[in-house]
N, C-alpha and C. Protein backbone atom coordinates (compact mmCIF):
# COMPACT_ATOMS: atom_id res chain seq x y z
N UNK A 1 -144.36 42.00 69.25
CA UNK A 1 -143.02 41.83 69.75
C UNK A 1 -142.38 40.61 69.08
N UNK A 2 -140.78 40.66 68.47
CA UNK A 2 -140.66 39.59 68.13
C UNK A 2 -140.15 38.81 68.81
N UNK A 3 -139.97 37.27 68.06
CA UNK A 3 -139.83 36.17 68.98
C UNK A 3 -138.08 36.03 68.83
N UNK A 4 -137.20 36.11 69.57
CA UNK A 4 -135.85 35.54 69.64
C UNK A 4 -135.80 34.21 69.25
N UNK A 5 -135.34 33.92 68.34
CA UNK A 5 -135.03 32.41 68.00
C UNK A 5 -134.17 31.48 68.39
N UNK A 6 -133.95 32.06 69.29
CA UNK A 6 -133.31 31.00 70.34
C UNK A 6 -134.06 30.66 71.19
N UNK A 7 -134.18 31.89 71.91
CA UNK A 7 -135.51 31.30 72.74
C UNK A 7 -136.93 30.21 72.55
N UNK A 8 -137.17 30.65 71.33
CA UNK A 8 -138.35 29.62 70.60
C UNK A 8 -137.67 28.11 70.81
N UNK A 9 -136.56 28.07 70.17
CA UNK A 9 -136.06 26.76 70.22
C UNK A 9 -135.77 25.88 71.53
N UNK A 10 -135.54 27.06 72.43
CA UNK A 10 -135.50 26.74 73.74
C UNK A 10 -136.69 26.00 74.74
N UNK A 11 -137.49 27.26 74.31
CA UNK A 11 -139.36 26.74 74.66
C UNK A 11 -139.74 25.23 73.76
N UNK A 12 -139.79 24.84 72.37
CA UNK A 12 -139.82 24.12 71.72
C UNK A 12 -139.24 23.01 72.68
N UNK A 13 -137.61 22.94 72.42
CA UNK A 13 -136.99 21.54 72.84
C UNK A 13 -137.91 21.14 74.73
N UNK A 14 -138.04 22.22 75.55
CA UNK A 14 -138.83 22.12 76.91
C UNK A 14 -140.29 21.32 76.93
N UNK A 15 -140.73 21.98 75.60
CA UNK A 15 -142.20 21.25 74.91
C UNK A 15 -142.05 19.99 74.73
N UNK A 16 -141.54 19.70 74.05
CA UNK A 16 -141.17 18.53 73.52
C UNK A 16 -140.72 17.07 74.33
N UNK A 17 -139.98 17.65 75.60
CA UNK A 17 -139.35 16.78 76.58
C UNK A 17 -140.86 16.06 77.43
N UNK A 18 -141.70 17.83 77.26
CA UNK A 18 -142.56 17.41 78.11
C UNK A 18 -143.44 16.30 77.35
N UNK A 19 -144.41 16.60 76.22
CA UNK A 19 -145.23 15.68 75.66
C UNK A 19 -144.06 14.24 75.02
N UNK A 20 -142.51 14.06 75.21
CA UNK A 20 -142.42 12.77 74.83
C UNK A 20 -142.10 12.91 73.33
N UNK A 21 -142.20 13.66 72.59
CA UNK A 21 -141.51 14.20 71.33
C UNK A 21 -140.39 15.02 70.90
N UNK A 22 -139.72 14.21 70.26
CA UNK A 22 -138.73 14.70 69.10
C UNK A 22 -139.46 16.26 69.08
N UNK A 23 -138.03 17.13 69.25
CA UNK A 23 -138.25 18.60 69.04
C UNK A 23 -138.68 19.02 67.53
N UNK A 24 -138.23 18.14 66.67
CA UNK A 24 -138.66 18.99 65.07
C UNK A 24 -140.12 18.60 65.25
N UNK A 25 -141.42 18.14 66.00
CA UNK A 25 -142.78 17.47 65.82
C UNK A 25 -143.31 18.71 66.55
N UNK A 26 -142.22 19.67 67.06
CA UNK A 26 -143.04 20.64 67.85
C UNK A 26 -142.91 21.70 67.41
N UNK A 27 -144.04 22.18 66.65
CA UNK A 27 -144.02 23.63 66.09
C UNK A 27 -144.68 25.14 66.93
N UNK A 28 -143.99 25.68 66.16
CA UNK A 28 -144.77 27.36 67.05
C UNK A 28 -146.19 27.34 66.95
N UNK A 29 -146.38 27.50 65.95
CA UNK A 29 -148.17 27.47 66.61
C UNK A 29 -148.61 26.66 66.82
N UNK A 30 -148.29 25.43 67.45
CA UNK A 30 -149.21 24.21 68.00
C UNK A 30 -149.32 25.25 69.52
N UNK A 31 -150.61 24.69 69.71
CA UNK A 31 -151.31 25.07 70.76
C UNK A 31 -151.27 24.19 72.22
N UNK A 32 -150.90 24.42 72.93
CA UNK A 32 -150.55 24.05 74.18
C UNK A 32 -150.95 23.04 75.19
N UNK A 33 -152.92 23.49 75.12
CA UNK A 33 -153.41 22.60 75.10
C UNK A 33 -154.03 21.81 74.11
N UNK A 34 -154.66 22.76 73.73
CA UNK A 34 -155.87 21.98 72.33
C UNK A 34 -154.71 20.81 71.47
N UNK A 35 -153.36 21.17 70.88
CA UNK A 35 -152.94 20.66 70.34
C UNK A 35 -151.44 19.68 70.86
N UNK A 36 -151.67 19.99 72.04
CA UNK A 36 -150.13 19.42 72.71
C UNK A 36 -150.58 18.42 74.13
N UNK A 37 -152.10 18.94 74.03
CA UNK A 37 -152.21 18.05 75.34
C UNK A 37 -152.26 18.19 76.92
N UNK A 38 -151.22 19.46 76.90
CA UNK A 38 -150.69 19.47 78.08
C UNK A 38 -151.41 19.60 79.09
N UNK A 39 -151.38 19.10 80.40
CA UNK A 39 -152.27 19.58 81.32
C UNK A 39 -151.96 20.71 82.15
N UNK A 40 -152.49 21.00 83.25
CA UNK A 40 -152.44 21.97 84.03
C UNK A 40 -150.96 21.82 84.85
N UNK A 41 -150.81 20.56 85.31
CA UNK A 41 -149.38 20.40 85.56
C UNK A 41 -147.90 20.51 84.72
N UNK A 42 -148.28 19.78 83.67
CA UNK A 42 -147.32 20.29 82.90
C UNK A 42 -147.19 21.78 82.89
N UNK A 43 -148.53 22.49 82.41
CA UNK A 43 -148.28 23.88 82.33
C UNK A 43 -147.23 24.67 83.22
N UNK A 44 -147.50 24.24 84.42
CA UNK A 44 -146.77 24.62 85.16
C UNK A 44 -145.31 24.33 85.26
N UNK A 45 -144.85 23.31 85.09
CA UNK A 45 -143.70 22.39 84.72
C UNK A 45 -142.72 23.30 83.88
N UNK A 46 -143.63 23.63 82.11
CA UNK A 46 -143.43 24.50 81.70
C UNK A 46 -142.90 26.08 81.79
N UNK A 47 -144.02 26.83 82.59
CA UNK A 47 -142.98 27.69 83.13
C UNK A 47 -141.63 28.19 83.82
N UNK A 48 -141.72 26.30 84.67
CA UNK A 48 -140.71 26.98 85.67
C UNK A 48 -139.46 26.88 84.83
N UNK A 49 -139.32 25.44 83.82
CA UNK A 49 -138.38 25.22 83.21
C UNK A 49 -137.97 26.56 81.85
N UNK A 50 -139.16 27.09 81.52
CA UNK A 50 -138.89 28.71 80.93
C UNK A 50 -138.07 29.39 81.80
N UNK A 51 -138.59 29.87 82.38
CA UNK A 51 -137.82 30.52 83.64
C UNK A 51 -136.56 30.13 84.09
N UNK A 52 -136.36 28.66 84.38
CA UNK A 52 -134.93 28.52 84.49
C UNK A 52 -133.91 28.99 83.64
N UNK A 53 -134.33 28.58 82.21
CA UNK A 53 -133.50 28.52 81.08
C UNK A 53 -133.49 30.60 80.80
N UNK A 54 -134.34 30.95 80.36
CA UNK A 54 -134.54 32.37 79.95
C UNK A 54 -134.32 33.80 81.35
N UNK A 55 -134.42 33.28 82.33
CA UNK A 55 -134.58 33.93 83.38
C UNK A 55 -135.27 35.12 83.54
N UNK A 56 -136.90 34.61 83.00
CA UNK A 56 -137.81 35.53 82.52
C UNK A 56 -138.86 34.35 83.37
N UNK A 57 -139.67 35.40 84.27
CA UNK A 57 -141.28 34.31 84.86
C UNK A 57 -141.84 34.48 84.29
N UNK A 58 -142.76 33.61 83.88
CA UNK A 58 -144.16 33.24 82.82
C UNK A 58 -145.15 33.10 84.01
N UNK A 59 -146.03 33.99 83.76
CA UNK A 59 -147.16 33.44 84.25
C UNK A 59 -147.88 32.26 83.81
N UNK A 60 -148.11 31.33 84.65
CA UNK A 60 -148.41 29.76 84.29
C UNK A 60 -149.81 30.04 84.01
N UNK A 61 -150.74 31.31 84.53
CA UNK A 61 -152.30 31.15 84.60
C UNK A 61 -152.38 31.84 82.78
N UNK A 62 -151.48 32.48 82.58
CA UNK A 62 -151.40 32.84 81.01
C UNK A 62 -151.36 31.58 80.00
N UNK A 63 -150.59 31.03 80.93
CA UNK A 63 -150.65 29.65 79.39
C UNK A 63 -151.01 29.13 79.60
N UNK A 64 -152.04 28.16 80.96
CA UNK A 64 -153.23 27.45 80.99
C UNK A 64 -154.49 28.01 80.21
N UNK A 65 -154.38 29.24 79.88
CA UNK A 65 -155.18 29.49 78.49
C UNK A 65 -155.45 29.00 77.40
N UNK A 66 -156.99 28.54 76.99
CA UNK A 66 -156.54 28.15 75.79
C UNK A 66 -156.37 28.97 74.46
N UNK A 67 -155.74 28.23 73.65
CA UNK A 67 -155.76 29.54 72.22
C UNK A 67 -153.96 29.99 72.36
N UNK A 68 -153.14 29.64 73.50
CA UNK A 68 -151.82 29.88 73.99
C UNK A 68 -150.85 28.77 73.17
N UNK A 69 -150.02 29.62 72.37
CA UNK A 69 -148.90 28.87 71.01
C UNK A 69 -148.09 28.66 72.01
N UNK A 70 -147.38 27.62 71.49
CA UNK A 70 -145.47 27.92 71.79
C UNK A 70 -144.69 28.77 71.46
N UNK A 71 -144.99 29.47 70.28
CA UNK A 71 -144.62 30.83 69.67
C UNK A 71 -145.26 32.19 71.21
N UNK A 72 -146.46 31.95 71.75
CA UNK A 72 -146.69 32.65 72.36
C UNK A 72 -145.93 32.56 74.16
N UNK A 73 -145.97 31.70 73.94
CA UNK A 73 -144.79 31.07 75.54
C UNK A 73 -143.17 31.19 75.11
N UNK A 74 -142.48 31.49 73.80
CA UNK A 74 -141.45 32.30 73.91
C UNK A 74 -141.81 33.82 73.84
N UNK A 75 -143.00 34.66 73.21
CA UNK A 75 -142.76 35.90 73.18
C UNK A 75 -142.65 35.88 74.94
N UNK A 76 -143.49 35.53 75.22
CA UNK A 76 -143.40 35.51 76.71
C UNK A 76 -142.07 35.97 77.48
N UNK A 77 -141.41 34.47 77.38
CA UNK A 77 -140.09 34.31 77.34
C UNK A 77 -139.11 35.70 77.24
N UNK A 78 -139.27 36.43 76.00
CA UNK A 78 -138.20 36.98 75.35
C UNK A 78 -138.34 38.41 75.74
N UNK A 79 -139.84 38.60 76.60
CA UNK A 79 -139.84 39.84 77.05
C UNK A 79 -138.77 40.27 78.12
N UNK A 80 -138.51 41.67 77.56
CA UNK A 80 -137.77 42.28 79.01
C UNK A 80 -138.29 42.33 80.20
């Protein structure tokens, strides 16, 4: 499925707020946890603020996964 590029950018700039980084440091396939850090709270944080913006729910137990992109938290996103 592809990724809407807006949406990515959307998920991205949300990423970014969260770990404390400038949005261009946050790429699609950085990994969520392994590579972003995030914890279980954030994760959650994460979704809801997906959800606000996209008005699409993410399952939060999906992206406390590891091996889970930012590329993969907009396909998320961008589903119908």
């Amino acid at each position: 499925m592809p990724v809407d590029p807006n949406v990515l950018t959307q998920v991205k700039d949300i990423v970014a707020a969260l770990v404390e980084r400038p949005a261009d440091q946050v790429h699609a396939g950085d990994l969520l946890i392994e590579d972003l850090e995030l914890d279980s709270l954030q994760i959650t944080e994460l979704a809801q603020k997906v959800e606000n913006r996209t008005g699409t729910p993410i399952d939060e137990d999906v992206l406390n996964a590891r091996g889970i992109t930012v590329e993969r938290c907009a396909e998320l996103a961008s589903a119908p």
